[in-house]
N, C-alpha and C. Protein backbone atom coordinates (compact mmCIF):
# COMPACT_ATOMS: atom_id res chain seq x y z
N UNK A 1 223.03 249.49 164.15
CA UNK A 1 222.61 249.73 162.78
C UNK A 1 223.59 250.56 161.97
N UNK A 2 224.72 251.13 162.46
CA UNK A 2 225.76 252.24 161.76
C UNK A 2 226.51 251.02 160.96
N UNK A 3 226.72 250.34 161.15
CA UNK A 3 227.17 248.69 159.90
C UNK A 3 226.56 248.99 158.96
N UNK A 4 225.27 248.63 158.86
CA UNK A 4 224.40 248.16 157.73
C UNK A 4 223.97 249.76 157.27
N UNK A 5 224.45 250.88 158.12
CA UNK A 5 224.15 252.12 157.19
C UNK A 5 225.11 252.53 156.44
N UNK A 6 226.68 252.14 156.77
CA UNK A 6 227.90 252.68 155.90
C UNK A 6 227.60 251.74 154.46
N UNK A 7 227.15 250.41 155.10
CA UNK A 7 227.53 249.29 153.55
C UNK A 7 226.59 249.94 152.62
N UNK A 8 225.27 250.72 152.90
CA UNK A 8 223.87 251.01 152.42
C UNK A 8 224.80 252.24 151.71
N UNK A 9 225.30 253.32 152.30
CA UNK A 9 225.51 254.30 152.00
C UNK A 9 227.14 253.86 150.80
N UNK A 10 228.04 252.90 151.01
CA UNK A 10 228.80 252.85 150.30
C UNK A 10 228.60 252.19 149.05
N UNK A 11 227.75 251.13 148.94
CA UNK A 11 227.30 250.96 147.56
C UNK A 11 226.33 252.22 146.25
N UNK A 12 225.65 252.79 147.63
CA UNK A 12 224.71 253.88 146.84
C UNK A 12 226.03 255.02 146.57
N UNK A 13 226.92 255.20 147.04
CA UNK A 13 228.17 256.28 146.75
C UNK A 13 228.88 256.21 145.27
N UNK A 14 228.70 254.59 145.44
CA UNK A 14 229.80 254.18 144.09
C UNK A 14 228.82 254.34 142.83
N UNK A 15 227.29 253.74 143.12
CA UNK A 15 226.78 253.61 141.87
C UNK A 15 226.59 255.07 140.99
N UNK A 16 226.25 255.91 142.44
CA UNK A 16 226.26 257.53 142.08
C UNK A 16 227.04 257.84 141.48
N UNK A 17 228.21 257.58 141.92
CA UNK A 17 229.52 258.21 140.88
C UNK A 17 229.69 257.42 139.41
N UNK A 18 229.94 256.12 139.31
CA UNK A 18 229.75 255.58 138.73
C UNK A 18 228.59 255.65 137.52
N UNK A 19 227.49 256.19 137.91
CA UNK A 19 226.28 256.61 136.78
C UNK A 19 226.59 258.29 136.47
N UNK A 20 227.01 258.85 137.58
CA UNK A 20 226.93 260.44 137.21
C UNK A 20 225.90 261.07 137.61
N UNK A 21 225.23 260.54 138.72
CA UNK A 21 223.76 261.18 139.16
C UNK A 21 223.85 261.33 140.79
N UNK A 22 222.88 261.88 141.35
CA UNK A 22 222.86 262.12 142.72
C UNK A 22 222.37 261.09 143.61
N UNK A 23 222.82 261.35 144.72
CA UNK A 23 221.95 259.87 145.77
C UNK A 23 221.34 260.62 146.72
N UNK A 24 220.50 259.79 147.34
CA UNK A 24 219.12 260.09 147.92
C UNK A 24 219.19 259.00 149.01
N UNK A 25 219.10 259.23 150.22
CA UNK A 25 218.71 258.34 151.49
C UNK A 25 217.76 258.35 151.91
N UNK A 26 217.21 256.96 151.62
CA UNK A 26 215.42 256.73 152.57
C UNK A 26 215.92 256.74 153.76
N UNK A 27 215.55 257.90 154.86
CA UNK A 27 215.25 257.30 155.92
C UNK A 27 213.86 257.17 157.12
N UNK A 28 213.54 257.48 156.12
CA UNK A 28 211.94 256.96 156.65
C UNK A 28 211.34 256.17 158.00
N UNK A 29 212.32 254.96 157.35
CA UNK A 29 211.66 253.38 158.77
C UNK A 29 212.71 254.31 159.77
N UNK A 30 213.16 255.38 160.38
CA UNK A 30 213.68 254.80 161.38
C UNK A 30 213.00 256.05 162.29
N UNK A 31 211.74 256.59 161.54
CA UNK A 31 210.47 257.05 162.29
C UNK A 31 209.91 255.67 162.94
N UNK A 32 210.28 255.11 162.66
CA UNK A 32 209.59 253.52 163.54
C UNK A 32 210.35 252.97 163.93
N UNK A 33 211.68 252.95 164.33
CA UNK A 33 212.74 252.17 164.35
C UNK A 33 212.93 252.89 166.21
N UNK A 34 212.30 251.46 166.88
CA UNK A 34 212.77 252.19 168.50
C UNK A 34 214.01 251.94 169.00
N UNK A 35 214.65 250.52 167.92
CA UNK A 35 216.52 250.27 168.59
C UNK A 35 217.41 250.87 167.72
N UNK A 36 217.17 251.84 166.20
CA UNK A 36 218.12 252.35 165.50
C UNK A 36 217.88 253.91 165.19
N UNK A 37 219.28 254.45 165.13
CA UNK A 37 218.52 256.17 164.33
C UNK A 37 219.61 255.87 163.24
N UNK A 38 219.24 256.65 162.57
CA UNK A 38 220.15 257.45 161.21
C UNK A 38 221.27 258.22 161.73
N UNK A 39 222.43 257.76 161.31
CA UNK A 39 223.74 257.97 162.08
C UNK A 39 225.09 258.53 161.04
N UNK A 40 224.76 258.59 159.72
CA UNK A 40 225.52 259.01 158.81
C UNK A 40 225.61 260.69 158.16
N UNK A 41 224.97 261.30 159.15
CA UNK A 41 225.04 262.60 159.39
C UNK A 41 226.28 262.75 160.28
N UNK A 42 226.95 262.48 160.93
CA UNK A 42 227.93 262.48 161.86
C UNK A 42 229.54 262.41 160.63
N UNK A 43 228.74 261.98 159.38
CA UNK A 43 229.88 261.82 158.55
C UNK A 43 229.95 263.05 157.23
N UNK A 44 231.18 263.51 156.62
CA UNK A 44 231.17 264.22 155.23
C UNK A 44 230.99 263.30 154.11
N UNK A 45 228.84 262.92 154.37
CA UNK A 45 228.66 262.03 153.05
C UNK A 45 228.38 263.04 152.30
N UNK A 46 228.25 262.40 150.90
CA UNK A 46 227.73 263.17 149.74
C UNK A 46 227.03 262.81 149.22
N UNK A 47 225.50 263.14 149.92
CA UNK A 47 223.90 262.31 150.00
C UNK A 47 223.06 263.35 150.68
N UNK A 48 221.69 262.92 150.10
CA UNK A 48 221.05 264.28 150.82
C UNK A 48 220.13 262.95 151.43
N UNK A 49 219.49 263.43 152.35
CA UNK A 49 218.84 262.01 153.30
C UNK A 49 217.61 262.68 153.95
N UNK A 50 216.56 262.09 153.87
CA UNK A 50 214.90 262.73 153.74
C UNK A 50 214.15 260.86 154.23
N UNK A 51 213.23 262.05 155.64
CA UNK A 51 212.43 260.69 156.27
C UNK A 51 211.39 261.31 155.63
N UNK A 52 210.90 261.47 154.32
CA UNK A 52 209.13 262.08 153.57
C UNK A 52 209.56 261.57 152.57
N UNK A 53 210.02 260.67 152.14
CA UNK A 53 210.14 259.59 150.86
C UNK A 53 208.81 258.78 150.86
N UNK A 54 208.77 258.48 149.34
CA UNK A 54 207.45 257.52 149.78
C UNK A 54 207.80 255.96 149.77
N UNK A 55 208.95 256.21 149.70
CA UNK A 55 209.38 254.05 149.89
C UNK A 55 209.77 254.14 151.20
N UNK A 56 209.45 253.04 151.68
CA UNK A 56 210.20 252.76 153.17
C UNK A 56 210.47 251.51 152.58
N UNK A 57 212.00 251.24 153.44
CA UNK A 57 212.87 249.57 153.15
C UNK A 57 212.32 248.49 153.77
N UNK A 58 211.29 248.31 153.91
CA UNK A 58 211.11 247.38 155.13
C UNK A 58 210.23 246.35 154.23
N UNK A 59 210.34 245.12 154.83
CA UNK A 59 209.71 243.65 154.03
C UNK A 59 208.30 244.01 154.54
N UNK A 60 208.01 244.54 155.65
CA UNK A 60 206.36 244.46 155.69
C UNK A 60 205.63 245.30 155.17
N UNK A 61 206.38 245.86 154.40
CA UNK A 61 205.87 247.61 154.25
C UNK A 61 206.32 247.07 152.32
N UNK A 62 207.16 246.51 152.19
CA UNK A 62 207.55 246.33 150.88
C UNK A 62 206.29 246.01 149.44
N UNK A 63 205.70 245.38 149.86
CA UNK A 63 204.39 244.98 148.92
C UNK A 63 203.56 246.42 148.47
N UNK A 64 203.19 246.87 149.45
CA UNK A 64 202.44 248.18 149.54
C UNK A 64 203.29 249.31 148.66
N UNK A 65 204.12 249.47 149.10
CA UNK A 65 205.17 250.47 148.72
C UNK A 65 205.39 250.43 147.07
N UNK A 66 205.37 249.37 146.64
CA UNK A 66 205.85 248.76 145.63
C UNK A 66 204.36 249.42 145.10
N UNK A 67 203.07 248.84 145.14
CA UNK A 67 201.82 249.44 144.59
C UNK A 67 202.19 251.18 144.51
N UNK A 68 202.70 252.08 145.55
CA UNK A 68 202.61 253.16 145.23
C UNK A 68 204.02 253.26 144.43
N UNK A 69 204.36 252.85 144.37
CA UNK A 69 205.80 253.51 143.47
C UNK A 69 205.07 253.23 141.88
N UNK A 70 204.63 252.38 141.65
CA UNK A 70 203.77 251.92 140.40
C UNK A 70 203.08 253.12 139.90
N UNK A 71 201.75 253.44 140.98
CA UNK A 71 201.48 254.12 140.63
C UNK A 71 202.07 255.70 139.98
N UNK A 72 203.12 255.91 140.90
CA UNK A 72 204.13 257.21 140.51
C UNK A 72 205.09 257.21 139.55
N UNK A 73 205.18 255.99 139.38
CA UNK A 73 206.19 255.93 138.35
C UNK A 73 206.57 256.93 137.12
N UNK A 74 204.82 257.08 137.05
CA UNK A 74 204.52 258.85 135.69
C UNK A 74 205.56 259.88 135.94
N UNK A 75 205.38 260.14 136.97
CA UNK A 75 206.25 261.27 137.81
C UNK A 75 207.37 261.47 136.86
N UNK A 76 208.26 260.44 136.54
CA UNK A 76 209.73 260.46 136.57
C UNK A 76 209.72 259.98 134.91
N UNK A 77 210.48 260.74 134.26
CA UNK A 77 211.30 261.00 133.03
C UNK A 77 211.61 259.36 132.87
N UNK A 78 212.08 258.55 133.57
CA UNK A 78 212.55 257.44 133.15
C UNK A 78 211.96 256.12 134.10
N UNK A 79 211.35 255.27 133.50
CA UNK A 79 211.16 253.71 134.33
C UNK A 79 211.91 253.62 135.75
N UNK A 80 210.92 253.77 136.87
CA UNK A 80 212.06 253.69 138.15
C UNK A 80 212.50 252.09 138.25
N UNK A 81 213.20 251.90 138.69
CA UNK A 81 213.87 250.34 139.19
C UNK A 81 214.11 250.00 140.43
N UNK A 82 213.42 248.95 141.00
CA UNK A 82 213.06 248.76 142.29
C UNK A 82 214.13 247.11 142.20
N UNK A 83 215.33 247.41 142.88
CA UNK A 83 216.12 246.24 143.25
C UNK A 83 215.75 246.32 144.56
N UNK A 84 215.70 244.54 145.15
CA UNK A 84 215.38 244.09 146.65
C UNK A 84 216.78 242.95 146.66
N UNK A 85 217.71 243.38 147.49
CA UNK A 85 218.46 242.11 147.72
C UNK A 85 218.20 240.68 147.96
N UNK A 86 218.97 239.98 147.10
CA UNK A 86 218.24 238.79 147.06
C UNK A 86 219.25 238.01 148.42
N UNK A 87 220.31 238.03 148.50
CA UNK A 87 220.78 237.22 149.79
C UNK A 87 222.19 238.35 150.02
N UNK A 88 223.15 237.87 150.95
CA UNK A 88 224.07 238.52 151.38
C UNK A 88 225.81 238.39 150.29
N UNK A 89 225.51 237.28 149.37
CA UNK A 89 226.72 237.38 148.67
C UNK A 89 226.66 238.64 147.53
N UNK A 90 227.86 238.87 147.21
CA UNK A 90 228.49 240.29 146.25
C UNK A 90 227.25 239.62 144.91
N UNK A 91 226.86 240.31 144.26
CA UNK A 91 225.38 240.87 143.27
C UNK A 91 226.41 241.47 142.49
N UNK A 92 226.95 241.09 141.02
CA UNK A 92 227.42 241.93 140.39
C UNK A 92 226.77 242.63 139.20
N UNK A 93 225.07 241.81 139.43
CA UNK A 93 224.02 242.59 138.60
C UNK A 93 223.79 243.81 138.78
N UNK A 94 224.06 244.08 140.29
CA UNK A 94 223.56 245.26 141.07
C UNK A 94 224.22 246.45 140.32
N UNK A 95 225.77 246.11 139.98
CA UNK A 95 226.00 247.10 139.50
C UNK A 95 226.14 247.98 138.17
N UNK A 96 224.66 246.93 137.42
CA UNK A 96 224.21 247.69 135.88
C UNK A 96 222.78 248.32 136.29
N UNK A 97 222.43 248.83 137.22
CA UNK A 97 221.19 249.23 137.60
C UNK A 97 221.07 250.15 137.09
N UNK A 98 219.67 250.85 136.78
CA UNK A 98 219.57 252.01 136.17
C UNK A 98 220.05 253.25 137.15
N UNK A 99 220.09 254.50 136.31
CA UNK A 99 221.00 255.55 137.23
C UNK A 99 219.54 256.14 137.85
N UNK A 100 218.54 255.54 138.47
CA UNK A 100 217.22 255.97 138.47
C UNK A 100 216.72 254.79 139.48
N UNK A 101 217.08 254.49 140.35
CA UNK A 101 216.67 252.97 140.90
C UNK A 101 216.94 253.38 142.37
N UNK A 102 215.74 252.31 142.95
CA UNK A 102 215.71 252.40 144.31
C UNK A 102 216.03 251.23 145.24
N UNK A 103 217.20 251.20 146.08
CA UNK A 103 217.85 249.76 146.01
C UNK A 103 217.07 249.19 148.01
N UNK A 104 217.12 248.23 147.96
CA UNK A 104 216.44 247.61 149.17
C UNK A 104 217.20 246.58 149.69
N UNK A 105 218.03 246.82 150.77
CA UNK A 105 218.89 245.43 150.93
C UNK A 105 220.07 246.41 151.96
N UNK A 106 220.65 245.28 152.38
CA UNK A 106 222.20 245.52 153.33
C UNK A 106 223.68 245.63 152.45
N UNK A 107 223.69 244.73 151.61
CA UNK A 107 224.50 245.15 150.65
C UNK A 107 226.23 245.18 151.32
N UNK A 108 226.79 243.79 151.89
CA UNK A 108 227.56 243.98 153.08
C UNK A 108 228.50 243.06 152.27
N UNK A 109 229.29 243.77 151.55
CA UNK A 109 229.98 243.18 150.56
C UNK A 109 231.23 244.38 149.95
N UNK A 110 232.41 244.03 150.63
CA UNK A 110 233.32 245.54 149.43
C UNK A 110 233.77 245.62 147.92
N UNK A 111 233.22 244.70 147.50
CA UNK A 111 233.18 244.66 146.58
C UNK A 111 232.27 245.24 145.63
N UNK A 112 230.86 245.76 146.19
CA UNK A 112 230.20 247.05 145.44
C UNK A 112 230.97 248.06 145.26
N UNK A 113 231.95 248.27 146.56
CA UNK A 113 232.50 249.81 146.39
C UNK A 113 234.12 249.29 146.19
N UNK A 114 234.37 248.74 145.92
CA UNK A 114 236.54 248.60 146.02
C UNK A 114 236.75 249.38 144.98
N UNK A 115 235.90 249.88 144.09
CA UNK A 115 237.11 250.66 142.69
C UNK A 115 236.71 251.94 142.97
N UNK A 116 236.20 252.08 144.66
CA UNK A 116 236.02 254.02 144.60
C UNK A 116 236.45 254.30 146.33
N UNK A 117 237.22 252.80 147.09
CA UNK A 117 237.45 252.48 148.24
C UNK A 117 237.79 254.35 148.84
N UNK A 118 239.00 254.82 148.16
CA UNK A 118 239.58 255.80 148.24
C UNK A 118 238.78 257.04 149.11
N UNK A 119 237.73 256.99 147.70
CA UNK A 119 236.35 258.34 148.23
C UNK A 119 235.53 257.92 149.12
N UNK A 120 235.24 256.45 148.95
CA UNK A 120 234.66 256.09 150.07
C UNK A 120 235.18 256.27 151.71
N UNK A 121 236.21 256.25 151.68
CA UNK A 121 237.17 256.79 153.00
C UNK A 121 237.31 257.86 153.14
N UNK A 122 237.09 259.03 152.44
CA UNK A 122 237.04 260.25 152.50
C UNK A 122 236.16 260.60 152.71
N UNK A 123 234.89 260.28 152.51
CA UNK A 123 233.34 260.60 152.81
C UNK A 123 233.15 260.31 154.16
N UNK A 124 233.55 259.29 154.66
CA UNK A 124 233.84 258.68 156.18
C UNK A 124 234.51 259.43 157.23
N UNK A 125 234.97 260.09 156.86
CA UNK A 125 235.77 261.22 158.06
C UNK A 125 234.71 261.95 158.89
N UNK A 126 234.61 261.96 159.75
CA UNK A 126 233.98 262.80 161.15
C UNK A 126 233.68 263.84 160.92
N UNK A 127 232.53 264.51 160.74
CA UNK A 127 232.16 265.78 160.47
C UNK A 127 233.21 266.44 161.64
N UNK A 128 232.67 265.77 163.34
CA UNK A 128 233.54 266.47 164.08
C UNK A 128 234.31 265.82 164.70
N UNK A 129 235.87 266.03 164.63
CA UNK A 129 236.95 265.16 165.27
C UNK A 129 236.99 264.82 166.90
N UNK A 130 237.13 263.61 166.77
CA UNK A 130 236.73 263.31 168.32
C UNK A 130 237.69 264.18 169.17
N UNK A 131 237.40 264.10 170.51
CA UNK A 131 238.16 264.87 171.38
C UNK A 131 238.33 263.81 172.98
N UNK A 132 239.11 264.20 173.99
CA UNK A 132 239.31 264.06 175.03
C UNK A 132 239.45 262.63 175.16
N UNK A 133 238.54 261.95 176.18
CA UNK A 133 239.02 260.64 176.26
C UNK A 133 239.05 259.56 175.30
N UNK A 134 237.94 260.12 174.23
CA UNK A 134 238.01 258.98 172.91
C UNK A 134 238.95 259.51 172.02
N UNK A 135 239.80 260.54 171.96
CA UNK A 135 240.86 260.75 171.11
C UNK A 135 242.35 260.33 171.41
N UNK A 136 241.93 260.15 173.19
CA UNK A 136 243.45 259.17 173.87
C UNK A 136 243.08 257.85 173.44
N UNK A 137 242.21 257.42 173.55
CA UNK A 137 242.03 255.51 173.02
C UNK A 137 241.96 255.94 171.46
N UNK A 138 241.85 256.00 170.78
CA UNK A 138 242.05 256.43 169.51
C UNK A 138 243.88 256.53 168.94
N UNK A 139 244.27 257.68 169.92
CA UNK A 139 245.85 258.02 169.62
C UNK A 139 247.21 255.88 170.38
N UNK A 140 245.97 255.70 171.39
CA UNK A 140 246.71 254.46 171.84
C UNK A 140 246.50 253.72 170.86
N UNK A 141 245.46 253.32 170.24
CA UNK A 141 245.16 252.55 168.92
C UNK A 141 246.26 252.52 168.12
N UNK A 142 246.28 253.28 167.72
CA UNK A 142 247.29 253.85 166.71
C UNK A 142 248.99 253.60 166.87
N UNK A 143 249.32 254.16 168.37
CA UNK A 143 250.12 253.57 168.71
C UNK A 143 250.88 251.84 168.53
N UNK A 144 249.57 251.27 168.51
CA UNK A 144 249.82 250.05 169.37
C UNK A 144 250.44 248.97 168.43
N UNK A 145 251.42 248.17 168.36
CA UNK A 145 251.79 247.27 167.31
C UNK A 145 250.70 246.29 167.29
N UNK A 146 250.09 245.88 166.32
CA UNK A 146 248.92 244.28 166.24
C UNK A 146 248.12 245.16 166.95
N UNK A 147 247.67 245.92 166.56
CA UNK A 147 245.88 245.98 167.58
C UNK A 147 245.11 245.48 166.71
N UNK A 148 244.25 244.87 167.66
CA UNK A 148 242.69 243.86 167.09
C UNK A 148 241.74 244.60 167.74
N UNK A 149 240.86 244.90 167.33
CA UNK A 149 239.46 245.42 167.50
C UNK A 149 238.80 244.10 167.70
N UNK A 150 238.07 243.92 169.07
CA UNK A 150 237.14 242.99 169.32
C UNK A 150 236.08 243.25 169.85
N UNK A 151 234.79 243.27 168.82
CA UNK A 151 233.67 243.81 168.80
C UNK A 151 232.41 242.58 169.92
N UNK A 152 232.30 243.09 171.09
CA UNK A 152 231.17 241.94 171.83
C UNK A 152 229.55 242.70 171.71
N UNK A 153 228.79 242.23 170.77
CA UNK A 153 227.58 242.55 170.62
C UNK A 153 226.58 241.80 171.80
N UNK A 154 226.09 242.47 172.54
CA UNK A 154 224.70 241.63 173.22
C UNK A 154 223.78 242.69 173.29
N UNK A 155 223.22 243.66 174.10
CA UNK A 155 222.31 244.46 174.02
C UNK A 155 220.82 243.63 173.47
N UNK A 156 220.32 243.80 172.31
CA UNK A 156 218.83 243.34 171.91
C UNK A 156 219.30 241.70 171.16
N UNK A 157 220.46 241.27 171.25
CA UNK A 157 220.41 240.23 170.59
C UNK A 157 220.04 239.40 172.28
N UNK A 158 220.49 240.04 173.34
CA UNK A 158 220.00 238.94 174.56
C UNK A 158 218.65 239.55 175.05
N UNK A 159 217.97 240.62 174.64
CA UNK A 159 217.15 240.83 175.73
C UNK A 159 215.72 241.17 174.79
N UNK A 160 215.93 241.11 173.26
CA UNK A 160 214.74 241.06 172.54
C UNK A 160 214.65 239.41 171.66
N UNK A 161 213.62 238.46 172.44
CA UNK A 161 213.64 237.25 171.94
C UNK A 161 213.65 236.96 170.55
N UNK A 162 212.79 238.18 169.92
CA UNK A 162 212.67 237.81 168.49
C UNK A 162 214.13 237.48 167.55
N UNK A 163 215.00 239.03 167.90
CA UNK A 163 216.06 239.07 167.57
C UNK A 163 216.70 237.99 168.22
N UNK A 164 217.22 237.70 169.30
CA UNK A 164 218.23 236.18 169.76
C UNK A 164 217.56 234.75 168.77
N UNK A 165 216.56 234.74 168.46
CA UNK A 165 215.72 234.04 167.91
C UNK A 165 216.32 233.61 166.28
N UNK A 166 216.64 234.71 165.83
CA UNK A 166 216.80 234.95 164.14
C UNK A 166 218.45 235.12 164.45
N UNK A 167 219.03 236.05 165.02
CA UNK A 167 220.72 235.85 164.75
C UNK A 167 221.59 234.97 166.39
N UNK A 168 221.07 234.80 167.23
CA UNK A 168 221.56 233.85 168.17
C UNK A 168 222.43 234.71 169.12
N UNK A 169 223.27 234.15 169.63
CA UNK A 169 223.99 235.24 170.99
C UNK A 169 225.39 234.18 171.09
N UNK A 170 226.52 235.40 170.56
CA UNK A 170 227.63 234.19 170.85
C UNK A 170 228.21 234.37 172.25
N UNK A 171 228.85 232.82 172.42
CA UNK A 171 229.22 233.10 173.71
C UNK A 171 230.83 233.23 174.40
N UNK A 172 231.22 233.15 175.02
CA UNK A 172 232.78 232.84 175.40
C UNK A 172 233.72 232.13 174.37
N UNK A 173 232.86 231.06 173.96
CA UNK A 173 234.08 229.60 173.28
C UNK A 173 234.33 230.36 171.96
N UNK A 174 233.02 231.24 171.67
CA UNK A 174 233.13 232.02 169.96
C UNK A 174 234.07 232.90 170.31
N UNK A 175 234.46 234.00 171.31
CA UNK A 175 235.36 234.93 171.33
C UNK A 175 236.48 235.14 171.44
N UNK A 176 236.93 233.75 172.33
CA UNK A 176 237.62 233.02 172.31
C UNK A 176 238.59 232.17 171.67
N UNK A 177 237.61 231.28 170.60
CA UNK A 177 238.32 231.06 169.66
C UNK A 177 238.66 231.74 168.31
N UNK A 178 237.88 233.12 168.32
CA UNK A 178 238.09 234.42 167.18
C UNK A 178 239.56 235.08 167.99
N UNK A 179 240.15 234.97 169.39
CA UNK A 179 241.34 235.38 169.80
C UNK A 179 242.01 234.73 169.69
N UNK A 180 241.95 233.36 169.50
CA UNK A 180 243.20 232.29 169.34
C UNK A 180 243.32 232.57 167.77
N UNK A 181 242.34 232.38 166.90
CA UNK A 181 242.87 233.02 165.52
C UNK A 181 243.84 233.95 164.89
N UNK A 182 243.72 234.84 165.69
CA UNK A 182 244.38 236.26 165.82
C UNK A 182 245.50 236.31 166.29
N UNK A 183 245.91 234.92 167.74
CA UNK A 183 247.03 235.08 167.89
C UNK A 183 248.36 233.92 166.98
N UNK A 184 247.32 233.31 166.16
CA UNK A 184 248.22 232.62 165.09
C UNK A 184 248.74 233.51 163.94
N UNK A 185 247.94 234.59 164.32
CA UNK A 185 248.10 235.04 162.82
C UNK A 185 249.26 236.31 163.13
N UNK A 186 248.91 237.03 164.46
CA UNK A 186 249.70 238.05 165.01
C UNK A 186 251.03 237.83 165.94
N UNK A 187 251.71 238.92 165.94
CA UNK A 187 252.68 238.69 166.99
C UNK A 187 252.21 239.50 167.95
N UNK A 188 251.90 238.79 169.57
CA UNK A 188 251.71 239.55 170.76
C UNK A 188 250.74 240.61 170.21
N UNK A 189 249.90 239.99 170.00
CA UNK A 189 248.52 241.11 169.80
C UNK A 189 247.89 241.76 171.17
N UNK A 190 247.26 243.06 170.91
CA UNK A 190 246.71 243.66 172.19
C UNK A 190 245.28 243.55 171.44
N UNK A 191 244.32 243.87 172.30
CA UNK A 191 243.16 243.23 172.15
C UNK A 191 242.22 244.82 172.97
N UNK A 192 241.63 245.32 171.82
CA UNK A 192 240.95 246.38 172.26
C UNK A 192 239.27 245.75 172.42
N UNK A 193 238.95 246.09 173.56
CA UNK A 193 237.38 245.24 173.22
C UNK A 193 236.25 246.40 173.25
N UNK A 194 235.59 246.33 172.56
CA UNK A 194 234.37 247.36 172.40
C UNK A 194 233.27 246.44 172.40
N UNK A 195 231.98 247.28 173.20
CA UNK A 195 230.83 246.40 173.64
C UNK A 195 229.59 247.37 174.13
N UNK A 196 228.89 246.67 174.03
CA UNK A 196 227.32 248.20 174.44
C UNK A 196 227.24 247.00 176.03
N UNK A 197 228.03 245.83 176.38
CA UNK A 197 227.45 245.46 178.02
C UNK A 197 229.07 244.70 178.27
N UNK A 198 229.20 245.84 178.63
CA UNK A 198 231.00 246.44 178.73
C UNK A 198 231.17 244.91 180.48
N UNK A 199 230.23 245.35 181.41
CA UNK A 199 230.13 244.68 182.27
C UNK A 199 230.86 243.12 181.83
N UNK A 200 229.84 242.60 181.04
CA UNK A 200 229.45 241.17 180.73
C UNK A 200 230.93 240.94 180.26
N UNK A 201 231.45 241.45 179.18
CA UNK A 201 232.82 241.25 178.83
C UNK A 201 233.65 241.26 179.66
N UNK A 202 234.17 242.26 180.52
CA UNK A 202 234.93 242.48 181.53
C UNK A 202 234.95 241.24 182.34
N UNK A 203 234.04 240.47 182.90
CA UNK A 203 233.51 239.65 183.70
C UNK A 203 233.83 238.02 182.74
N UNK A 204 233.52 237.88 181.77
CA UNK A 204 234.15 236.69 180.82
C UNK A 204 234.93 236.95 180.43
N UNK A 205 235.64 237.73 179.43
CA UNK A 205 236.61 237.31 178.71
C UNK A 205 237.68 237.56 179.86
N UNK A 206 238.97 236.69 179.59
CA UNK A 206 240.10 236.98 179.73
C UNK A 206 241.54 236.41 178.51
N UNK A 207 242.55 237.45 178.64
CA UNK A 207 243.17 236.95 177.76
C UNK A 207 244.64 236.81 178.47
């Protein structure tokens, strides 16, 4: 879930600056959330982030939520604005929203944030700098001419049906042919692989 919390947190960064007002993180659902936590504390954001909000992001919870925000609406000096993402392409409506709006969606697009990329990378820095063995794979990274980051997701996409169900489980021929890509495009690429079933990779891929 640290994906879909930077894109969440980098669109809400830009509009903030961009309007001149403060941002606010629901994190509420992830009092219910048994496969994700709130992970953008680990970073120098510039957001204050509160699970006692009264919106939670969630589609089942969305209808309801929506009745109480109605009702509260009095509360607040100005008409609140309740945007819900409508699909995954760049929304360039999104970015006349009121400076007063509560946004609902993944928002996985850099193009909300490219004209503040800069701060957005600065907000991103490590509260605390890694150390010891993840600062040697880190310093080899860096080192390395052509490094590719190759990300193998399985964890709940193989072992919670619902989820394999809705996004699927790729297999060898996909990783595979995402490395033959890479090596058209690179010279003598090294191939860093990161994975939560480190096993499973080790055991298929080869390059």
């Amino acid at each position: 879930g640290l994906g879909n919390q930077l894109f969440q947190y980098a669109l809400g960064r830009s509009l903030a600056l961009q309007k001149n007002t403060n941002l606010q993180l629901d994190t509420a659902s992830y009092r219910y959330d048994h496969l994700r936590e709130y992970r953008l504390d680990s970073f120098n954001i510039k957001a204050s982030a509160s699970d006692q909000l009264l919106f939670v992001a969630t589609d089942s919870r969305f209808k309801y939520v929506n009745h109480i925000i109605q009702k509260v609406t009095s509360l607040f000096t100005k008409p609140y604005q309740i945007i819900k993402e409508k699909g995954f392409p760049f929304d360039p409506t999104i970015l006349d929203c009121s400076d007063q709006a509560y946004l609902d969606g993944f928002w996985q697009s850099e193009q909300y944030f490219d004209s503040v990329a800069q701060i957005i990378r600065e907000d991103l820095a490590l509260k605390t700098p890694i150390t010891g063995e993840l600062k040697k794979i880190a310093e080899q990274i860096k080192a390395t001419p052509n490094s590719v980051s190759l990300h193998v997701r399985r964890g709940d996409y193989v072992s919670n049906p619902i989820t394999t169900a809705f996004h699927g489980v790729c297999g060898v021929d996909w990783y595979m042919q995402a490395v033959g890509m890479m090596e058209e495009r690179l010279s003598n690429p090294t191939f860093f692989v990161f994975s939560d079933d480190y096993e499973w990779a080790k055991a298929n891929l080869r390059f």
